[in-house]
N, C-alpha and C. Protein backbone atom coordinates (compact mmCIF):
# COMPACT_ATOMS: atom_id res chain seq x y z
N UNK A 1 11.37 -22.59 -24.00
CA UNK A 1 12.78 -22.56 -24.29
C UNK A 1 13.33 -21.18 -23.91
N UNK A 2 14.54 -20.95 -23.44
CA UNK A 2 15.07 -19.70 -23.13
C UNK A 2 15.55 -18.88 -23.88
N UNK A 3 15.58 -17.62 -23.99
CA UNK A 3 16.31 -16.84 -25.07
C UNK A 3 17.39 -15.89 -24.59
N UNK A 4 17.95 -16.22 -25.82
CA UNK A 4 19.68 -15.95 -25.72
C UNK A 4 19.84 -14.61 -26.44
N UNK A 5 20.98 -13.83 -26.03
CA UNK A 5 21.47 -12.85 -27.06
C UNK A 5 22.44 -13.30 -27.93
N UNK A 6 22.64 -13.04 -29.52
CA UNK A 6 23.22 -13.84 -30.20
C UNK A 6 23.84 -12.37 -31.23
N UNK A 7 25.55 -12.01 -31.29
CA UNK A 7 26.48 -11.02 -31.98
C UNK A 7 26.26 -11.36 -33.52
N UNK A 8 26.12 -10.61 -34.61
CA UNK A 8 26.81 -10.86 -35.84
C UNK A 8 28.21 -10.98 -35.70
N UNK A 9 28.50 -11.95 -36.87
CA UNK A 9 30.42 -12.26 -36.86
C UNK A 9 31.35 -11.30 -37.79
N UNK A 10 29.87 -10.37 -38.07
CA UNK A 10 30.48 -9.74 -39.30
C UNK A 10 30.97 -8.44 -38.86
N UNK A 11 31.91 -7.84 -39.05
CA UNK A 11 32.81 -6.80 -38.59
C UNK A 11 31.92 -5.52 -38.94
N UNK A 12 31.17 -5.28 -40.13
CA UNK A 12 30.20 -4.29 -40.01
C UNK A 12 29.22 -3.71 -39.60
N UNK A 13 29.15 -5.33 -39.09
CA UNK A 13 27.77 -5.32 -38.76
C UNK A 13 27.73 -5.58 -37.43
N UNK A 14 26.68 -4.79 -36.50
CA UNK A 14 26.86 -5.07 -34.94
C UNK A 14 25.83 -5.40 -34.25
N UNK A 15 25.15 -6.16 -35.54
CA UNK A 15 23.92 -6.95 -34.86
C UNK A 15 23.68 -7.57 -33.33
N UNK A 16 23.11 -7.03 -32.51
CA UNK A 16 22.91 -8.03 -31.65
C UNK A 16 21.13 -8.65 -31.89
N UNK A 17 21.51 -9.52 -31.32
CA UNK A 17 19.82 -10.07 -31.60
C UNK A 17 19.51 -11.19 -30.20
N UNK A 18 18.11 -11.42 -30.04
CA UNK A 18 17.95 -12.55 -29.50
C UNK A 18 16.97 -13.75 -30.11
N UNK A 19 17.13 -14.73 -29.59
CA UNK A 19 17.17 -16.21 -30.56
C UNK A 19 17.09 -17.28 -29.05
N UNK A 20 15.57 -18.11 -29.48
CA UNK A 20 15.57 -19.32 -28.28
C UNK A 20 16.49 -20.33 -29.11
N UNK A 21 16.65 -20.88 -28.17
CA UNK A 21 17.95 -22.25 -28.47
C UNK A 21 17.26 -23.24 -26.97
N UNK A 22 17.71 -24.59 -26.80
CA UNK A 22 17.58 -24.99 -25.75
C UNK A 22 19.28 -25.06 -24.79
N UNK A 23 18.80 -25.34 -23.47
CA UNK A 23 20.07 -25.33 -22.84
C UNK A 23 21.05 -25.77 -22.99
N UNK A 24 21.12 -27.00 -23.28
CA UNK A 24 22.25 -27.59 -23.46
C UNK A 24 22.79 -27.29 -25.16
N UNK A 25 22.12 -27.05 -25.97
CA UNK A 25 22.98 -26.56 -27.35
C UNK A 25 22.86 -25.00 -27.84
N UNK A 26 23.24 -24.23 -26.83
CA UNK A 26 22.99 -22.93 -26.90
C UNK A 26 24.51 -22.78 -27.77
N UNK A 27 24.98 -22.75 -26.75
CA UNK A 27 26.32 -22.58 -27.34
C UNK A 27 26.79 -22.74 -29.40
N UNK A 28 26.05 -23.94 -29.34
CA UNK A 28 26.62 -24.55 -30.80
C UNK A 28 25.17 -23.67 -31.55
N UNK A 29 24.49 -23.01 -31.33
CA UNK A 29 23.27 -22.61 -32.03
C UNK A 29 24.23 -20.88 -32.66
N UNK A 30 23.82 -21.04 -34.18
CA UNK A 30 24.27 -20.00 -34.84
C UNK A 30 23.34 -19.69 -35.83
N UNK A 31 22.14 -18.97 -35.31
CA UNK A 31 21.10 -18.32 -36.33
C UNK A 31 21.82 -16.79 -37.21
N UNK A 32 20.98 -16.72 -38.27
CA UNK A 32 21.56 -15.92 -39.42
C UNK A 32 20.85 -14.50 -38.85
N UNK A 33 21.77 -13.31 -38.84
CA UNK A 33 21.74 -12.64 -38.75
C UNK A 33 20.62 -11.94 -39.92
N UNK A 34 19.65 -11.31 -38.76
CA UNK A 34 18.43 -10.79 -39.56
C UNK A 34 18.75 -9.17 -40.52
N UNK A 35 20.08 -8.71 -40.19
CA UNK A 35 20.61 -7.36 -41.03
C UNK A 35 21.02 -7.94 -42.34
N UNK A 36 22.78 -8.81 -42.16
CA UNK A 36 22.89 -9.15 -43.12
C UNK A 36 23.03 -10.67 -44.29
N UNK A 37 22.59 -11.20 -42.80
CA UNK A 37 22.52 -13.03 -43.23
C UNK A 37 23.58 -13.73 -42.59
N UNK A 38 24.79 -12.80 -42.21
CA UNK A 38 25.98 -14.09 -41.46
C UNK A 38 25.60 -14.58 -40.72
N UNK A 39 26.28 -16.09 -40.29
CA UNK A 39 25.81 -16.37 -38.96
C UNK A 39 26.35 -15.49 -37.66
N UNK A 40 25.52 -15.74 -36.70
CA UNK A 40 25.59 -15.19 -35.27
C UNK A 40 26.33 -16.03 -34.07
N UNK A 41 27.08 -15.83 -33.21
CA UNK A 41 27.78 -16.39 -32.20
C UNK A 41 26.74 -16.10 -30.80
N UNK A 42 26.99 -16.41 -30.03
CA UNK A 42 26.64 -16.74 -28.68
C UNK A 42 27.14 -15.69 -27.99
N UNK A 43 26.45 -14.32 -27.42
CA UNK A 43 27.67 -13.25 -26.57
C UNK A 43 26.38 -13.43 -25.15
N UNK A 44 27.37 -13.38 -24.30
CA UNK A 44 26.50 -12.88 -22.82
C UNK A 44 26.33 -11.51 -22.54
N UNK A 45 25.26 -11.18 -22.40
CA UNK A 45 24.76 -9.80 -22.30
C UNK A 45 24.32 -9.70 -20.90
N UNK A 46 25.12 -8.87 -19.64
CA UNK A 46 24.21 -8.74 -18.79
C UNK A 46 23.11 -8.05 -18.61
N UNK A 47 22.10 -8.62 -18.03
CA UNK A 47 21.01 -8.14 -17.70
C UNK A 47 20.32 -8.45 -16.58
N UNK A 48 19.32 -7.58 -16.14
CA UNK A 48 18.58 -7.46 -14.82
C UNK A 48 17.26 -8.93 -15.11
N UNK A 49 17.72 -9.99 -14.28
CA UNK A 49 16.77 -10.72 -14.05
C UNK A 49 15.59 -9.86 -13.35
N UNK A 50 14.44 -10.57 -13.59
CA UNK A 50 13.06 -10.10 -13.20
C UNK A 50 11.88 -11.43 -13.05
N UNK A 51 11.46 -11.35 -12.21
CA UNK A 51 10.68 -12.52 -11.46
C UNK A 51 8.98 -12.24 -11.67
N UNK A 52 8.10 -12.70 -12.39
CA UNK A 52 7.00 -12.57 -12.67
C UNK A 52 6.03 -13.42 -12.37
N UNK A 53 5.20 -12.96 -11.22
CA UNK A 53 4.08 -13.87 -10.26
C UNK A 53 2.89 -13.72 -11.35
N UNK A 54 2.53 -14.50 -11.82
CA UNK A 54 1.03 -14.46 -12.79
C UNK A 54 0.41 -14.58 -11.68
N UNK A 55 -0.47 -13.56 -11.48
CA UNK A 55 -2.36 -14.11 -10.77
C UNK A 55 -3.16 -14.62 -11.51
N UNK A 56 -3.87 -15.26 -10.68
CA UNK A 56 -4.58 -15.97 -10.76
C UNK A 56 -5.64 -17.15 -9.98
N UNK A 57 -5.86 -17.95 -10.56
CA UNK A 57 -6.62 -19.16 -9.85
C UNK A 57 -5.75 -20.04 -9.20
N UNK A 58 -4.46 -19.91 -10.31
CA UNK A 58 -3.57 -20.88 -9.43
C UNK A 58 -3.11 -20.76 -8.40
N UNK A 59 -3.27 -20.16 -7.18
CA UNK A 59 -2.85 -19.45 -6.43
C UNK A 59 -1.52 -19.12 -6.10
N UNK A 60 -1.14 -18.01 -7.44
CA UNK A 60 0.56 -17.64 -6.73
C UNK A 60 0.14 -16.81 -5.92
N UNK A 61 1.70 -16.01 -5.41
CA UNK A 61 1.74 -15.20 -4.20
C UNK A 61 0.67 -14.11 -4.37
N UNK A 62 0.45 -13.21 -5.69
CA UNK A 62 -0.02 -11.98 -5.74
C UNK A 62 -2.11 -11.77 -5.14
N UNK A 63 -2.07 -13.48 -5.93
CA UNK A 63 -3.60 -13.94 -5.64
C UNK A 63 -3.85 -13.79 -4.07
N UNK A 64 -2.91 -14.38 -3.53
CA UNK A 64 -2.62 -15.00 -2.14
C UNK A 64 -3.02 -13.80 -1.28
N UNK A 65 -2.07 -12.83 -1.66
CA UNK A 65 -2.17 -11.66 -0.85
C UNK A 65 -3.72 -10.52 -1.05
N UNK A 66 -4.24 -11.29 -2.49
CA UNK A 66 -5.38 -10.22 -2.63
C UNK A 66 -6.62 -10.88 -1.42
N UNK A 67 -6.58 -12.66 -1.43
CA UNK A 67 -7.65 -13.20 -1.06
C UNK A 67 -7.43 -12.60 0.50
N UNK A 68 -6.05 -12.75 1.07
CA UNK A 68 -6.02 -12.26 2.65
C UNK A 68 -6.41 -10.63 2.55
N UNK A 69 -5.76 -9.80 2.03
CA UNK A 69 -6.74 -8.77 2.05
C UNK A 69 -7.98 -8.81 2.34
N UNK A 70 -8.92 -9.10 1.43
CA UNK A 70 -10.69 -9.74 1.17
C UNK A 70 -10.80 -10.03 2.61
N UNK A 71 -10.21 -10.91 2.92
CA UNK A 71 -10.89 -12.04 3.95
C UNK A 71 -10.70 -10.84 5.36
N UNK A 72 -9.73 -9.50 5.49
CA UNK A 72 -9.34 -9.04 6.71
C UNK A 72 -10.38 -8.13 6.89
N UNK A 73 -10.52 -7.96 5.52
CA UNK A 73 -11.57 -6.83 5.04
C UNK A 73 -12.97 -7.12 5.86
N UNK A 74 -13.09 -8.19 5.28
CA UNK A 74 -14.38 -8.78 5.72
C UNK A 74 -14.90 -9.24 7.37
N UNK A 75 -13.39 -9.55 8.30
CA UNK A 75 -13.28 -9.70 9.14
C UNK A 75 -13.64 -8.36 10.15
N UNK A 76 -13.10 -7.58 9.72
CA UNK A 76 -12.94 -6.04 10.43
C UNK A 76 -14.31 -5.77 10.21
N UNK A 77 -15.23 -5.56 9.25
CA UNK A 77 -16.63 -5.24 9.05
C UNK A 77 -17.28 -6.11 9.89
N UNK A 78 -17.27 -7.20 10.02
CA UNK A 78 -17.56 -7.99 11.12
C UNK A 78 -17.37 -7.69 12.02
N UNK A 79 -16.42 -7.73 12.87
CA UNK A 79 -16.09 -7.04 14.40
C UNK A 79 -16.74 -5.74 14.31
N UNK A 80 -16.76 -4.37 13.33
CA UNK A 80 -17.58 -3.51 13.23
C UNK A 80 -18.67 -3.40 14.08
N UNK A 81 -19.68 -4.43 12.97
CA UNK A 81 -21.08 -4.88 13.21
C UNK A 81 -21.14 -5.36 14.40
N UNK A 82 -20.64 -6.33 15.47
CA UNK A 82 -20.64 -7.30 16.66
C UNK A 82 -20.44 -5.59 17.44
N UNK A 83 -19.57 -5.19 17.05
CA UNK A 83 -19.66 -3.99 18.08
C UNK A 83 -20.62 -2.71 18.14
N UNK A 84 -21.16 -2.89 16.88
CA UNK A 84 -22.63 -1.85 17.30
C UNK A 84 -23.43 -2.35 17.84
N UNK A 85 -23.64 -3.79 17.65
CA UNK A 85 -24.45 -4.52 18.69
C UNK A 85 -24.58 -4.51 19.77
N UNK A 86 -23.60 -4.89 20.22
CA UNK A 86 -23.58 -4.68 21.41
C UNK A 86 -23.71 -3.64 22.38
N UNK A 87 -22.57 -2.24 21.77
CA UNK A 87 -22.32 -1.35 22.63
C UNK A 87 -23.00 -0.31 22.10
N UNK A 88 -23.59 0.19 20.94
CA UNK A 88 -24.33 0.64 19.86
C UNK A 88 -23.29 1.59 19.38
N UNK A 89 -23.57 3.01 18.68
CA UNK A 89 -23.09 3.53 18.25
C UNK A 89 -21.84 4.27 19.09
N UNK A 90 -20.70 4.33 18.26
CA UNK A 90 -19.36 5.13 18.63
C UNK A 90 -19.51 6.54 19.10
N UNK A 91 -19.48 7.03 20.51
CA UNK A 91 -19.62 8.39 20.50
C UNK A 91 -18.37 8.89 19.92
N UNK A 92 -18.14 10.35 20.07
CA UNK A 92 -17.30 11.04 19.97
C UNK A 92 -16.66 11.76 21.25
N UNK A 93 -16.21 12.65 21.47
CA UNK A 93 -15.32 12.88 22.55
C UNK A 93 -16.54 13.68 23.24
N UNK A 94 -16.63 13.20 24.76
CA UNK A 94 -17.52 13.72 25.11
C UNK A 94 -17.31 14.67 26.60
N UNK A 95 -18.24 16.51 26.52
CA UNK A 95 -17.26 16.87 27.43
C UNK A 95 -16.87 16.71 28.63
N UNK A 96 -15.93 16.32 29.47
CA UNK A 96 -15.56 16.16 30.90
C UNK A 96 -14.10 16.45 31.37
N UNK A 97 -14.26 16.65 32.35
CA UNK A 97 -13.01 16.59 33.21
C UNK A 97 -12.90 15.49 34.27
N UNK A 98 -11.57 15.42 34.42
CA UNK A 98 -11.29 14.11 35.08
C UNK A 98 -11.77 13.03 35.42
N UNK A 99 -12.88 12.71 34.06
CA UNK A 99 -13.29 11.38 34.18
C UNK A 99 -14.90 12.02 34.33
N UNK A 100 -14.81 13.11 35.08
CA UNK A 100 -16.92 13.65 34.71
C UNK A 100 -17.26 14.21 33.41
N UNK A 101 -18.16 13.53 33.49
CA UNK A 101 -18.91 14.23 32.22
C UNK A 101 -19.40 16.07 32.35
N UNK A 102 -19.37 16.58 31.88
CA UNK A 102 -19.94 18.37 31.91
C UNK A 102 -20.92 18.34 31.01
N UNK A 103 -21.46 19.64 30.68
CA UNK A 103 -22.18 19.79 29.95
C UNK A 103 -21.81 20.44 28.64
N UNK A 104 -20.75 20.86 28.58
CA UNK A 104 -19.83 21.74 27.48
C UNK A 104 -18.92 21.93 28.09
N UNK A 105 -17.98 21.77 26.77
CA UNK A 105 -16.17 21.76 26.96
C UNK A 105 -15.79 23.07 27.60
N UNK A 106 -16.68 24.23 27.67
CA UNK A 106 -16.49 25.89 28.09
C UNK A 106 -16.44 25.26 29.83
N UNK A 107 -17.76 24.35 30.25
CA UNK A 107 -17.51 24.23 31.37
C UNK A 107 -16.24 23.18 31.68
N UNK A 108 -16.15 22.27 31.55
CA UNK A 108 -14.57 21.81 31.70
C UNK A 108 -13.73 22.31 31.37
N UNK A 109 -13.34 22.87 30.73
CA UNK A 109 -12.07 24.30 30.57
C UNK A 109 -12.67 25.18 31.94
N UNK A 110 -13.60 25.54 32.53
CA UNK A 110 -13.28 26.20 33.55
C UNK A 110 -13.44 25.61 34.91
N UNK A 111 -14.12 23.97 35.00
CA UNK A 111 -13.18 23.17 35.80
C UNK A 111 -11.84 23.07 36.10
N UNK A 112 -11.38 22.80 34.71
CA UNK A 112 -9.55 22.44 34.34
C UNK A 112 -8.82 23.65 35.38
N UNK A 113 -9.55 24.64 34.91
CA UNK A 113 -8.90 26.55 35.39
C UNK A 113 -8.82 26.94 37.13
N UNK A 114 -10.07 26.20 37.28
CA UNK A 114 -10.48 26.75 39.16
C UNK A 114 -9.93 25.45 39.60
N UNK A 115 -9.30 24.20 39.06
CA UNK A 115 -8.88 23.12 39.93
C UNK A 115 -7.15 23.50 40.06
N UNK A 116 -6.65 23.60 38.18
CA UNK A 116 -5.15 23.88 38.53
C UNK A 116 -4.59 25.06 38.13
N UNK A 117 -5.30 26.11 37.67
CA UNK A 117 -4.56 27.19 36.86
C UNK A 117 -5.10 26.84 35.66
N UNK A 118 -4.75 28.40 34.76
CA UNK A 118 -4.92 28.53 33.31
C UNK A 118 -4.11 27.74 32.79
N UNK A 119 -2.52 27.38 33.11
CA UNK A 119 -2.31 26.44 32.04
C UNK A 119 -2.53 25.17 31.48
N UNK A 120 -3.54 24.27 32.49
CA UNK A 120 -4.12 22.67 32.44
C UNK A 120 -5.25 23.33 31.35
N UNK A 121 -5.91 24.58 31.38
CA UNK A 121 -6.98 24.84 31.01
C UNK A 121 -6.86 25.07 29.53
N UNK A 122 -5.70 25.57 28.89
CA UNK A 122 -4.91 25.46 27.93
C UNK A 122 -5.69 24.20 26.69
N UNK A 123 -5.68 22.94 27.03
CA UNK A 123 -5.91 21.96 26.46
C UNK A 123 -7.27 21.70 25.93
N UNK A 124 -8.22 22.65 26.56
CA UNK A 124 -9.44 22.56 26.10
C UNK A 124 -9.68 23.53 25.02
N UNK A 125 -8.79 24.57 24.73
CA UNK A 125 -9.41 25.44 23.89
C UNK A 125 -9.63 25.05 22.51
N UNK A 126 -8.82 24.10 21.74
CA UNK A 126 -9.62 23.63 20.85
C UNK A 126 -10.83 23.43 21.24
N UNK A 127 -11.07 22.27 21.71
CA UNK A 127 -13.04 21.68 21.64
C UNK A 127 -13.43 22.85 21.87
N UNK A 128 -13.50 24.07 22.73
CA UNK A 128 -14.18 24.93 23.02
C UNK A 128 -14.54 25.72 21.74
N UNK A 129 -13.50 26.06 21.11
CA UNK A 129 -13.67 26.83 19.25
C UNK A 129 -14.48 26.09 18.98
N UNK A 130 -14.25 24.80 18.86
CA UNK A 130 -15.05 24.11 17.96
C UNK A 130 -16.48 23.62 18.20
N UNK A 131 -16.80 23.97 19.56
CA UNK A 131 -17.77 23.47 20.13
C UNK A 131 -18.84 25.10 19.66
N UNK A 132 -17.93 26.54 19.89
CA UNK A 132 -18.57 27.89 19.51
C UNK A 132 -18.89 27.70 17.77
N UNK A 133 -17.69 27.47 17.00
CA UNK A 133 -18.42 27.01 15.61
C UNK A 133 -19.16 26.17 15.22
N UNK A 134 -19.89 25.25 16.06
CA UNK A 134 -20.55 24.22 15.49
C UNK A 134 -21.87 24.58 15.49
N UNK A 135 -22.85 24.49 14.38
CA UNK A 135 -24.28 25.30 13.89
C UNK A 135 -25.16 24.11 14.45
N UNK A 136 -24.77 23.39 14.88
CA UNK A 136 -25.96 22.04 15.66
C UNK A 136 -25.94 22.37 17.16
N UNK A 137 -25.32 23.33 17.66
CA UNK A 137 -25.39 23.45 19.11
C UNK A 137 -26.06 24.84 19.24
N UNK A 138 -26.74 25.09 20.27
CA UNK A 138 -27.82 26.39 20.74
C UNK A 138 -26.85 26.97 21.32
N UNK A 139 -27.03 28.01 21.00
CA UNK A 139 -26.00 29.01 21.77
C UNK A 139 -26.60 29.70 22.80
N UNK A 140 -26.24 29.83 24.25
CA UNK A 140 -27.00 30.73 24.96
C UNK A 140 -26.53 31.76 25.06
């Protein structure tokens, strides 16, 4: 049954309250005011409707969207796996210029340098830092 907001009639009193009634005898429904006992009238109070998806088994929307989650989840780990298979592990950026492989990014930065100038060469100096800070590489 729905619930209503329902005024005291009594001038002192400024009870508002709410009270289920059914639809069609809302109107004629006059519960006693829980302050001072008068009866209560029928006032419309606006308020912010609000829409509430229960999850669950039943499958409303909120379920809906958790199971497609799950299922994309599961999909993507899949394609993952099919692709280490195949191609094996993901390298990382590996060093070259224009498509050759080098042996260190120091030497493709000075490919980049003797083909167009220092400023193409520009673009390597990250990897190059990072290639001088990295404690897994031999330094000569």
């Amino acid at each position: 049954m729905p619930t209503y907001s329902f005024s005291c009639t009594s001038e002192s009193c400024d009870n508002i309250q709410e009270d289920t009634a059914s639809i069609k005898t809302y109107e004629d429904h006059h519960p006693a005011c829980v302050k001072c006992g008068n009866l209560c009238n029928y006032v419309w109070v606006p308020s912010v409707p609000y829409v509430s998806f229960l999850d669950g088994p039943t499958g409303s929307w909120p379920s809906k969207g958790d199971r497609f989650k799950r299922y994309r989840a599961k999909a993507s780990e899949d394609a993952s796996r099919r692709q280490k298979d195949r191609f094996g592990e993901v390298k990382g950026a590996v060093p070259n210029y224009n498509g050759q492989e080098t042996g260190t990014w120091q030497e493709a930065q000075y490919q980049a340098m003797k083909d167009k100038g220092s400023e193409s060469a520009a673009t390597f100096v990250q990897k190059v830092a990072e290639e001088k800070n990295d404690p897994t590489k031999i330094k000569i």
